[in-house]
C-alpha atoms as a PDB file:
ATOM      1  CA  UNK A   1       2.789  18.495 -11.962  1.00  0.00           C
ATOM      2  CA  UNK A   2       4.700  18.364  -8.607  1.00  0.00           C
ATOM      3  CA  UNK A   3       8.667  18.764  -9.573  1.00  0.00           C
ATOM      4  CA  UNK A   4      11.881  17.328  -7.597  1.00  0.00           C
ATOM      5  CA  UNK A   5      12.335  19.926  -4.992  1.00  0.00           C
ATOM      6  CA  UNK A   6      16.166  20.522  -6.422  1.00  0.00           C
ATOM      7  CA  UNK A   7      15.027  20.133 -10.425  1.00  0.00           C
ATOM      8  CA  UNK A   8      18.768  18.775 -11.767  1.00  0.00           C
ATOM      9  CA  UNK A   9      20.463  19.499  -8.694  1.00  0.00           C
ATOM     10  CA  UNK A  10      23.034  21.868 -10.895  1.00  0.00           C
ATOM     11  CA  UNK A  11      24.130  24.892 -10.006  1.00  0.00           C
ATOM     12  CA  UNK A  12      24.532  24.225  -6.250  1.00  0.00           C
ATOM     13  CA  UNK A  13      26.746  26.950  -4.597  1.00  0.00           C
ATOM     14  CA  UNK A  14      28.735  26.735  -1.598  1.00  0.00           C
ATOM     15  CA  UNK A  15      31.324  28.435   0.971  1.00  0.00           C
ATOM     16  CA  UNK A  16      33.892  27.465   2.767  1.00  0.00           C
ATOM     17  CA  UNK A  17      36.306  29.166   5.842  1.00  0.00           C
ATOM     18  CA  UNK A  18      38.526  27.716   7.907  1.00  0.00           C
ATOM     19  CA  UNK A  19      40.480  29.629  10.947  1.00  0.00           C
ATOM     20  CA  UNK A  20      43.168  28.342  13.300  1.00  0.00           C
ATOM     21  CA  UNK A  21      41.994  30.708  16.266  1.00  0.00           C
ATOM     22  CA  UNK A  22      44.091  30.606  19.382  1.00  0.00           C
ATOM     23  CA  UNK A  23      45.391  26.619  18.779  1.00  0.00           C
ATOM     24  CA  UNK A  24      49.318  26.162  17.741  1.00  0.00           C
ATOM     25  CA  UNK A  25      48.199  23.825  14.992  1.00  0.00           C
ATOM     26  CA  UNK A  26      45.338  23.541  12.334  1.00  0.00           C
ATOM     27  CA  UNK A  27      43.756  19.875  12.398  1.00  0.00           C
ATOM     28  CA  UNK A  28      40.442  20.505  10.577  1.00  0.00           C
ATOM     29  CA  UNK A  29      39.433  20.218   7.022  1.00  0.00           C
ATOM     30  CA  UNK A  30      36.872  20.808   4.528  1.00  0.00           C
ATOM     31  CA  UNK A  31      36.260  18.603   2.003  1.00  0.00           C
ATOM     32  CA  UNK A  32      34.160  19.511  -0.800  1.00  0.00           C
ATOM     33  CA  UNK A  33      33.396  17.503  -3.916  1.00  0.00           C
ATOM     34  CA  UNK A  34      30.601  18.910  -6.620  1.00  0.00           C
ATOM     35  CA  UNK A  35      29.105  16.586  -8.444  1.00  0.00           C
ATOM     36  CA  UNK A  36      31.373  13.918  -7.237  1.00  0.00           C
ATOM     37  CA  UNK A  37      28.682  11.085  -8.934  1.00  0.00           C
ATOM     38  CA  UNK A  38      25.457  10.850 -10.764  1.00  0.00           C
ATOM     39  CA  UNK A  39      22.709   8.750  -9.405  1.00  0.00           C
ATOM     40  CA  UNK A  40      18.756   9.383  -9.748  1.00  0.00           C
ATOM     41  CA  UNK A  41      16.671  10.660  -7.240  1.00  0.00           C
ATOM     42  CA  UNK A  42      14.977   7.122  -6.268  1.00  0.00           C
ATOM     43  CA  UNK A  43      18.837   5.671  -6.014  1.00  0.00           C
ATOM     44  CA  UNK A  44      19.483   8.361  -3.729  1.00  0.00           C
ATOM     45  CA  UNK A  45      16.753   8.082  -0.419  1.00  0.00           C
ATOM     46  CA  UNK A  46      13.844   8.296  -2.730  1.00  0.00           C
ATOM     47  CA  UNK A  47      11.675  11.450  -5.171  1.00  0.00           C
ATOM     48  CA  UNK A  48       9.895  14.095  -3.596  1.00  0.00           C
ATOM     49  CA  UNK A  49       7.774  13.871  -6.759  1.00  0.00           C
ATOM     50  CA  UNK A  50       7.707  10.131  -8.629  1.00  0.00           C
ATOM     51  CA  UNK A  51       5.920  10.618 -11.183  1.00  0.00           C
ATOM     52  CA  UNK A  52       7.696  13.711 -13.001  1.00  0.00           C
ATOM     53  CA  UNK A  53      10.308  13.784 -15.310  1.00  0.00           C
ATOM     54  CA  UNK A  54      13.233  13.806 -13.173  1.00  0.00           C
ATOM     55  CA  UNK A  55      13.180  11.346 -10.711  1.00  0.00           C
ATOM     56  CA  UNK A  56      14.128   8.873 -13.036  1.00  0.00           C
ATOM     57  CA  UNK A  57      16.835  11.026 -14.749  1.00  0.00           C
ATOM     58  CA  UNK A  58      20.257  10.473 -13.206  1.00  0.00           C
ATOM     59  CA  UNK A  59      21.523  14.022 -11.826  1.00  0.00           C
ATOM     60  CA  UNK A  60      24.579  15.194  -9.886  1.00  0.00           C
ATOM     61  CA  UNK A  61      24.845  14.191  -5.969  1.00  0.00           C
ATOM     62  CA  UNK A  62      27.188  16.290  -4.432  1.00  0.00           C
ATOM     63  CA  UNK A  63      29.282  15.546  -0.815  1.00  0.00           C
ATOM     64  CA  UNK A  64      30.041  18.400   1.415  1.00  0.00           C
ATOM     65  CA  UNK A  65      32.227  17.471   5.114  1.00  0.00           C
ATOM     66  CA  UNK A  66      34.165  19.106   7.861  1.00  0.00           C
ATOM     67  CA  UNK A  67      36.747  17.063  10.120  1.00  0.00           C
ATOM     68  CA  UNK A  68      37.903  18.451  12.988  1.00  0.00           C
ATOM     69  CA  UNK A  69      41.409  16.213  14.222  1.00  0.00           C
ATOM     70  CA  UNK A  70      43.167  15.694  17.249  1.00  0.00           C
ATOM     71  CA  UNK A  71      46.688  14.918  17.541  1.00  0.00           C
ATOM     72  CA  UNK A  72      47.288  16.261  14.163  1.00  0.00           C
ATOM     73  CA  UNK A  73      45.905  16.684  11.260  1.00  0.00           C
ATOM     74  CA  UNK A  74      47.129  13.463   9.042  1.00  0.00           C
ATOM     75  CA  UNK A  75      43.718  11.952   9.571  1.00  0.00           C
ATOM     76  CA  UNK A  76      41.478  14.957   8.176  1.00  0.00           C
ATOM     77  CA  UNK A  77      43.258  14.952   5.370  1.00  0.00           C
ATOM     78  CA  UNK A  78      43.438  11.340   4.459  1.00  0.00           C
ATOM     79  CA  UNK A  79      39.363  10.876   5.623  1.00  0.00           C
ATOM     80  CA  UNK A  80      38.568  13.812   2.514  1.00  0.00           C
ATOM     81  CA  UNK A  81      40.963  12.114   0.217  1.00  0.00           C
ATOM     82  CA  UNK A  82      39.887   8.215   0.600  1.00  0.00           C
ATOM     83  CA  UNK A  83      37.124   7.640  -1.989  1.00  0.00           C
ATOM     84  CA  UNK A  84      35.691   4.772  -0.375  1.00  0.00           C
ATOM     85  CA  UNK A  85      34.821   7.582   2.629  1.00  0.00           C
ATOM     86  CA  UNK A  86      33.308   9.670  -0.137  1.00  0.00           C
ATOM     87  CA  UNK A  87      31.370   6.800  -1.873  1.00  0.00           C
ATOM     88  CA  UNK A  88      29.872   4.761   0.589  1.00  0.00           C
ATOM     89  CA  UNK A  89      30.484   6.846   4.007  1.00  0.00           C
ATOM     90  CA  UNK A  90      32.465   3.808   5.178  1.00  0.00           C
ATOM     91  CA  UNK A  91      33.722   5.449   8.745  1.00  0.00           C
ATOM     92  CA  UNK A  92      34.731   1.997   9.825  1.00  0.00           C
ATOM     93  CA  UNK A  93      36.575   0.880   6.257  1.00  0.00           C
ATOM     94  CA  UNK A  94      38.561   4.506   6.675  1.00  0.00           C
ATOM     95  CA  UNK A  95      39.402   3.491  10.354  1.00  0.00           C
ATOM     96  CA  UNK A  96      40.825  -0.012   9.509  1.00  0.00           C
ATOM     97  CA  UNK A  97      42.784   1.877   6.334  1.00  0.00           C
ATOM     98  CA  UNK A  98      43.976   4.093   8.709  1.00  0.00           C
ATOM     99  CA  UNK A  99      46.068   1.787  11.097  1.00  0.00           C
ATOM    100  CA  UNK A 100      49.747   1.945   9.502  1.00  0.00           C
ATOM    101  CA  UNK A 101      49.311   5.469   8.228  1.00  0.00           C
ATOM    102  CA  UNK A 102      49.436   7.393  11.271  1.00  0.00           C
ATOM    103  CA  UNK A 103      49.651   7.376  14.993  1.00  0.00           C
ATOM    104  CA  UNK A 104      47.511   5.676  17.337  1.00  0.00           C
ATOM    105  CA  UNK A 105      46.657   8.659  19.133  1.00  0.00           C
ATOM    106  CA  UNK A 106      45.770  10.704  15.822  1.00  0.00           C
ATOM    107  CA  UNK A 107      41.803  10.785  14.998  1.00  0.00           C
ATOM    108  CA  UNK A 108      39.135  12.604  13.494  1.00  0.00           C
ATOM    109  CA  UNK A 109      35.874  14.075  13.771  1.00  0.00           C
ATOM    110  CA  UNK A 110      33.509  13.815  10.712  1.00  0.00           C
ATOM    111  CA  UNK A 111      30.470  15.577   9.999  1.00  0.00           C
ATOM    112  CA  UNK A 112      29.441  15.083   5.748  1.00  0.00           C
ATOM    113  CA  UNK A 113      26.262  15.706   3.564  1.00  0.00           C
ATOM    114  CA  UNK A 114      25.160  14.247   0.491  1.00  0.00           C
ATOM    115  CA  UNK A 115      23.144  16.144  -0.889  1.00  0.00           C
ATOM    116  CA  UNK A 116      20.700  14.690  -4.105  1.00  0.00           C
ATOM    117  CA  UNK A 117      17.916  16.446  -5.763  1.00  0.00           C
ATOM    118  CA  UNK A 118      15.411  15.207  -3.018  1.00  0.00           C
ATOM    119  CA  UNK A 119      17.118  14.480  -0.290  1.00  0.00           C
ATOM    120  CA  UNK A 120      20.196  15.328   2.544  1.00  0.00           C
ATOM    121  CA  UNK A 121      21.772  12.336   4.040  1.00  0.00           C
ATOM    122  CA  UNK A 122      23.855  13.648   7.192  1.00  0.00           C
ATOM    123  CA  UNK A 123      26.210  10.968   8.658  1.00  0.00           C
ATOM    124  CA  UNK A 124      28.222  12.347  11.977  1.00  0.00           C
ATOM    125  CA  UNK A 125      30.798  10.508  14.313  1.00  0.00           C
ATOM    126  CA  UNK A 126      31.939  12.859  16.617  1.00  0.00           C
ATOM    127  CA  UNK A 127      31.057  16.737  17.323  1.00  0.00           C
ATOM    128  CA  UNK A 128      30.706  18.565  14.766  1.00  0.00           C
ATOM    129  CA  UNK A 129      27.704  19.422  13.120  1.00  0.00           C
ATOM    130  CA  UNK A 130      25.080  19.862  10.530  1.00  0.00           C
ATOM    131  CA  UNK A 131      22.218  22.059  10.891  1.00  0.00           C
ATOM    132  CA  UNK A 132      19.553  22.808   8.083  1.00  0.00           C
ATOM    133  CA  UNK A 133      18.135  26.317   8.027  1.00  0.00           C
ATOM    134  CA  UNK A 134      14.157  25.158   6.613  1.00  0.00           C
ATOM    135  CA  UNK A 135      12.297  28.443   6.981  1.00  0.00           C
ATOM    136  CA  UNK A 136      13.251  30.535   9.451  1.00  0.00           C
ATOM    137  CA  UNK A 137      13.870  27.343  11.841  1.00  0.00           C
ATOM    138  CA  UNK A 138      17.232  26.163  12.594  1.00  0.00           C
ATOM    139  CA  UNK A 139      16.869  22.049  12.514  1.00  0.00           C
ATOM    140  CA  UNK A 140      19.754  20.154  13.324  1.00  0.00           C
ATOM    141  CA  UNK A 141      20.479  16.952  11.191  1.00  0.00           C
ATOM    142  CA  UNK A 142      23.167  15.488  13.024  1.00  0.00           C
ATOM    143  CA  UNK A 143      23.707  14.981  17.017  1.00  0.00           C
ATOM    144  CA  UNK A 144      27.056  15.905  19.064  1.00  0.00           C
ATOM    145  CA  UNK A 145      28.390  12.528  20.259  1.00  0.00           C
ATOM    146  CA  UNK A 146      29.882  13.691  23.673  1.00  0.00           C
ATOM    147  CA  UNK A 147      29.722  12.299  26.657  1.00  0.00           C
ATOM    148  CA  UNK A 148      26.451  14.042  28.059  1.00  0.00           C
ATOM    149  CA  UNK A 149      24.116  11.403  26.038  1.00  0.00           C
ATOM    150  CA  UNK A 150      23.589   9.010  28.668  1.00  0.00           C
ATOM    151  CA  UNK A 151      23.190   6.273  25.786  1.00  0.00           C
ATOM    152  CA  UNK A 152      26.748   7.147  24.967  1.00  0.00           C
ATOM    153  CA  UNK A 153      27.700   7.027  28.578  1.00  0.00           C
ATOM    154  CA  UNK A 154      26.361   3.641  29.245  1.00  0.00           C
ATOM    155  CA  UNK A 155      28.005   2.098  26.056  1.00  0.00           C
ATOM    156  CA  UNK A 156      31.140   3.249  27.197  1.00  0.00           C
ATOM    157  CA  UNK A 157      31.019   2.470  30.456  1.00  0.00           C
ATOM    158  CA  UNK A 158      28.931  -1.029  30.507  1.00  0.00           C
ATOM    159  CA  UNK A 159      32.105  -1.557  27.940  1.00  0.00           C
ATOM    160  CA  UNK A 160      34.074  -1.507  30.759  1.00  0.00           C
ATOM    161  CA  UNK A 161      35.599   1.911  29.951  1.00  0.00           C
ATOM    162  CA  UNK A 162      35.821   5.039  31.928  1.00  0.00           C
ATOM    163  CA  UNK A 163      34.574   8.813  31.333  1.00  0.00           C
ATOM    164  CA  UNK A 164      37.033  11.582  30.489  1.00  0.00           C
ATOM    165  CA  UNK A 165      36.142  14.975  28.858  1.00  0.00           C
ATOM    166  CA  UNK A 166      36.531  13.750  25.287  1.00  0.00           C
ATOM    167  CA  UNK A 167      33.778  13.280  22.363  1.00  0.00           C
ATOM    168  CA  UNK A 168      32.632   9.527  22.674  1.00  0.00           C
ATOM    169  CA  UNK A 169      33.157   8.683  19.106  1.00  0.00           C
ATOM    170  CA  UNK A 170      35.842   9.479  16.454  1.00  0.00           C
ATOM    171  CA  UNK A 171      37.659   7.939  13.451  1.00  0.00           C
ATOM    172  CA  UNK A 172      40.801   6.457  13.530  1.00  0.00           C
ATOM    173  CA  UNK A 173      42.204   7.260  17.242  1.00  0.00           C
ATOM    174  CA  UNK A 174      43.007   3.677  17.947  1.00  0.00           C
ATOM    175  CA  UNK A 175      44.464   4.327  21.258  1.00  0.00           C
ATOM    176  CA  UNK A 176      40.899   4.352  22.723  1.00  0.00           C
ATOM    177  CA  UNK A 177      39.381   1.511  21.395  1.00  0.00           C
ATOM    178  CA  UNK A 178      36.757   0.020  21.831  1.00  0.00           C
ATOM    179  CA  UNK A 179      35.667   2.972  23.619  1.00  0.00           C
ATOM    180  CA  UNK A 180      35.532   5.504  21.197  1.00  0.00           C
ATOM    181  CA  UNK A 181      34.168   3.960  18.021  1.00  0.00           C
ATOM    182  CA  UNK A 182      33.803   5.019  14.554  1.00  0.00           C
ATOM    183  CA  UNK A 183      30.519   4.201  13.851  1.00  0.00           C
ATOM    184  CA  UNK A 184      28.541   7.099  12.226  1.00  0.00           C
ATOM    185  CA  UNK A 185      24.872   7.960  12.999  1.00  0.00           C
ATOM    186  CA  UNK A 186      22.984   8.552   9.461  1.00  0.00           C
ATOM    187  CA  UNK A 187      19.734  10.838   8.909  1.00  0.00           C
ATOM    188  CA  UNK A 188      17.448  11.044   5.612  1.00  0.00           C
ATOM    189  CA  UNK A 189      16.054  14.290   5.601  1.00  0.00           C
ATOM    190  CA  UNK A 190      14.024  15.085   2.167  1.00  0.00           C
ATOM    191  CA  UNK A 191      14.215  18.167   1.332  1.00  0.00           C
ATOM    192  CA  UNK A 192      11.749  21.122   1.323  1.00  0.00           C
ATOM    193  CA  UNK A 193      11.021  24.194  -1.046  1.00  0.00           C
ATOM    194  CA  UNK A 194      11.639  26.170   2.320  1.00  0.00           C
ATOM    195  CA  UNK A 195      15.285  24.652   2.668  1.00  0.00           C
ATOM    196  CA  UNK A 196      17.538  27.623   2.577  1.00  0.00           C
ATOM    197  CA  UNK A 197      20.891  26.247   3.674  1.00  0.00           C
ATOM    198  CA  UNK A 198      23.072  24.010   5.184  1.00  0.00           C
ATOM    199  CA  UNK A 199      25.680  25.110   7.922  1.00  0.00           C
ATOM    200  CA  UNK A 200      28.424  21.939   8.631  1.00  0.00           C
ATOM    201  CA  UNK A 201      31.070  23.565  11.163  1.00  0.00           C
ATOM    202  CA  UNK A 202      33.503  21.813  13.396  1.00  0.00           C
ATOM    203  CA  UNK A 203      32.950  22.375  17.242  1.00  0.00           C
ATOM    204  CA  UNK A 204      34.685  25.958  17.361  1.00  0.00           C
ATOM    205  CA  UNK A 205      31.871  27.392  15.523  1.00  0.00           C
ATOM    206  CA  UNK A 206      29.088  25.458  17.947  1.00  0.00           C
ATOM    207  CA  UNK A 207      30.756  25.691  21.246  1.00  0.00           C
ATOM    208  CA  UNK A 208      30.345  29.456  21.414  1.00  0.00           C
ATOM    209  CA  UNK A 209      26.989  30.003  19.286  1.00  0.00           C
ATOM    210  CA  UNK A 210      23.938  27.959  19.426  1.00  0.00           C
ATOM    211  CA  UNK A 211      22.370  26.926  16.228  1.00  0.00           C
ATOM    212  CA  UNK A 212      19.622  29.397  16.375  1.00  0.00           C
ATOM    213  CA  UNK A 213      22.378  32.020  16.379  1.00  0.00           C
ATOM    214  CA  UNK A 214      24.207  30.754  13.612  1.00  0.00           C
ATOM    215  CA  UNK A 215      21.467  29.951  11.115  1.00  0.00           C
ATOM    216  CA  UNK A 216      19.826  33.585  12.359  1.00  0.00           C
ATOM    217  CA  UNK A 217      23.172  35.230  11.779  1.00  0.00           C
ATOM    218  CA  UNK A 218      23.606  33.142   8.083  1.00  0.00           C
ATOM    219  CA  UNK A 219      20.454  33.937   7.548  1.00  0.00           C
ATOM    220  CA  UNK A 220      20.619  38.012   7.522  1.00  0.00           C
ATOM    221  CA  UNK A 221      24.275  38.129   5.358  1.00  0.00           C
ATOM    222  CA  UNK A 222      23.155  35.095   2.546  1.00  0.00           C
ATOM    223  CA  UNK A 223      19.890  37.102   2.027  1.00  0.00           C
ATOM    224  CA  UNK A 224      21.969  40.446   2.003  1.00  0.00           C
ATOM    225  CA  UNK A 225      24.880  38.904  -0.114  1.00  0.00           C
ATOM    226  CA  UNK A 226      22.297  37.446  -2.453  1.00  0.00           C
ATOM    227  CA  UNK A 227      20.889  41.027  -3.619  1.00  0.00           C
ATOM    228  CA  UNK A 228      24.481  41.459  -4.799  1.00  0.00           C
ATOM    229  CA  UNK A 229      25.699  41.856  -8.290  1.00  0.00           C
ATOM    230  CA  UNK A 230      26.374  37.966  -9.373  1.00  0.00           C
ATOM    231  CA  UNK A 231      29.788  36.625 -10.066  1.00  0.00           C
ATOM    232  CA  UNK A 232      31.227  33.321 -11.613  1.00  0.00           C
ATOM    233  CA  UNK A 233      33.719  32.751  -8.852  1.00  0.00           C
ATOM    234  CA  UNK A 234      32.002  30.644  -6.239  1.00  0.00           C
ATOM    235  CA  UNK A 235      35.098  32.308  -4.052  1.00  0.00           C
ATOM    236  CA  UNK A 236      32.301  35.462  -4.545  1.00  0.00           C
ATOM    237  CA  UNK A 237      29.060  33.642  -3.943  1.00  0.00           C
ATOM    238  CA  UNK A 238      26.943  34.962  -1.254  1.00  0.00           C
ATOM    239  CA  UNK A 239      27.597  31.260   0.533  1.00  0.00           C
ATOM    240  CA  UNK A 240      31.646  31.832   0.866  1.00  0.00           C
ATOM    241  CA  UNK A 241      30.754  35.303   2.292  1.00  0.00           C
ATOM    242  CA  UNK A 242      28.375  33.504   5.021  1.00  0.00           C
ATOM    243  CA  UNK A 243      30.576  31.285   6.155  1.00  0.00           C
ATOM    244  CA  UNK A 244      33.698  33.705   6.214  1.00  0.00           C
ATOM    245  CA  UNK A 245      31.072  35.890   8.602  1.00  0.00           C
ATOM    246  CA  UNK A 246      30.360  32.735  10.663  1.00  0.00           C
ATOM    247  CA  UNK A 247      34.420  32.009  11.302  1.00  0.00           C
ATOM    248  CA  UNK A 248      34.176  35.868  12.241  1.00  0.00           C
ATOM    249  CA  UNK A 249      31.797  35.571  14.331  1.00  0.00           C
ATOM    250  CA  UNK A 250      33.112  32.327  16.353  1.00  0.00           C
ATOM    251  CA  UNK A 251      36.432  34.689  16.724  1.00  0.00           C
ATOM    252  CA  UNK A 252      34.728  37.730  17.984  1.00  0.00           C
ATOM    253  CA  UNK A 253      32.682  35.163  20.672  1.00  0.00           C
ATOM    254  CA  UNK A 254      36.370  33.977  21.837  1.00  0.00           C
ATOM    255  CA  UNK A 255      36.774  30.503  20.518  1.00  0.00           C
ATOM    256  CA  UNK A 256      39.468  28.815  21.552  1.00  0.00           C
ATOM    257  CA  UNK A 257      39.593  26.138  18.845  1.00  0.00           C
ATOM    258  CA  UNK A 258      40.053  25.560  15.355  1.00  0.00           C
ATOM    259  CA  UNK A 259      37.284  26.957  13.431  1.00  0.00           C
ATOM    260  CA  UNK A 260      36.136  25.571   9.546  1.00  0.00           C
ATOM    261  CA  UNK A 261      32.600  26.362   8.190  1.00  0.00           C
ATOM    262  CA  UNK A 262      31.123  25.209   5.171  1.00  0.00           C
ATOM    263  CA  UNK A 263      27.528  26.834   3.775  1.00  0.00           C
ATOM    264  CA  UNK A 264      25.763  24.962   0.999  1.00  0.00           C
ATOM    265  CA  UNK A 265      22.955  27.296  -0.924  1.00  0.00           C
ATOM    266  CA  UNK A 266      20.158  25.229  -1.439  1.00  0.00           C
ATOM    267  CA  UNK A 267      18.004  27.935  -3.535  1.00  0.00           C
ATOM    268  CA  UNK A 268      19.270  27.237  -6.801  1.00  0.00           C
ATOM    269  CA  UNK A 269      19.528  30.640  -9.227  1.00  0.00           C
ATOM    270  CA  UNK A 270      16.677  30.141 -11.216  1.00  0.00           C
ATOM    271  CA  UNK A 271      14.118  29.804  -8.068  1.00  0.00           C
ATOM    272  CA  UNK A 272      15.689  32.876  -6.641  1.00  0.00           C
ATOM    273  CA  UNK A 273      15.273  35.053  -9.631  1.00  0.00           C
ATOM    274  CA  UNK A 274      11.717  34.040 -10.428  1.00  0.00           C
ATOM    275  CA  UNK A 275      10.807  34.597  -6.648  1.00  0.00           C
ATOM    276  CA  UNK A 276      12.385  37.953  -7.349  1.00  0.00           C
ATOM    277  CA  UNK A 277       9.854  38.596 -10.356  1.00  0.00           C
END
């Protein structure tokens, strides 16, 4: 019988770097919350596999993000604290909540995952970015919103606005509205048994490696770090060593930004150890 492609959805591992590079200031954030709610698989996008036993059974959804902030970093952190952000992805309730809690010119990038048993959601406002490694194929779930889309050129500028070098939407820098919007684009992907891993990384990481370079480079140390002796601090996983190699990487390439990088393992333990039988 065909099985949900993550079984429970326990045992998820992840890893997270952050570096403040050449900036004077660090204004981007992880947030990370495992398990943060339970939910079944057809509550969550839909089953990759109705009829078995778990897509009915209510298993952990977990919510992985990266915000990259402007102006300072009061906005980051309040975005990965707010739980209606975390809930229900509500970019334009965190916006309004955000008007007598910080400057006008202060806003955010946001790039976040939930991730169920079957499926990723990936909902972006700005420029940073998710990319799935499925395969050997870097796929990205989430596109930059900068001002070389000529669909975000024309709302701006049929808006009456005018074009700067600046991403065309972010949340919570009130000083350019209605220009700049925080209005999220949202992807379903369902996942595959050939999902590997997820790369989220604010625009340090992207602006000086392409995606096929990062998931090619993630690739080659998760597989290497995985043949490791196992440990029980996820600080050890092979996912926190990938993305501290990433941050590397981005520094070594001479970004100028901020640079945070989370990597979610989507082979759970048990599939890797069988595959290794």
């Amino acid at each position: 019988m065909k099985k949900c492609v993550g079984r429970s959805n326990r045992g998820v591992t992840f890893g997270k770097a952050s570096e403040q590079g050449l900036r004077k200031t660090m204004e981007d954030t992880c947030g990370i919350y495992q398990e943060f709610m339970t939910l079944s698989c057809v509550e969550v996008g839909g089953c990759t596999a109705p009829s078995c036993r778990y897509a009915s059974v209510k298993s952990p959804v977990h919510y992985f993000g990266v915000f990259d902030g402007h102006g300072g970093s009061q906005v980051t952190h309040y975005i990965f604290l707010t739980p209606k952000f975390l809930l229900f992805m509500a970019f334009e309730r965190v916006d309004d909540g955000l008007i007598d809690r910080t400057l006008a010119s202060v806003g955010s990038t946001a790039s976040v995952v939930i991730l169920s048993a079957c499926q990723i959601i990936a909902a972006n406002c700005g420029d940073s970015r998710v990319v799935l490694c499925r395969g050997k194929q870097a796929i990205p779930l989430t596109v930059d919103h900068k001002l070389n889309r000529q669909d975000e050129v024309a709302r701006i500028t049929d808006g009456g606005g005018i074009i700067v070098d600046l991403v065309s939407s972010l949340s919570c820098d009130h000083s350019l509205k209605p220009y700049i919007i925080p209005v999220p684009e949202i992807t379903f992907t369902t996942r595959s048994a050939e999902d590997e891993f997820l790369v989220l990384a604010s625009d340090g990481l992207w602006d000086v490696l392409s995606n096929d370079d990062v998931i090619k480079l993630a690739r080659k140390e998760l597989r290497e770090h995985r043949r490791r002796p196992k440990s029980d601090d996820n600080s050890s996983c092979p996912a926190s060593f990938v993305a501290e190699g990433l941050v590397k990487y981005a520094l070594d390439a001479y970004s100028q930004d901020n640079i945070s990088v989370v990597v979610v393992d989507l082979k759970l333990p048990r599939i890797r150890v069988q595959r290794k039988q």
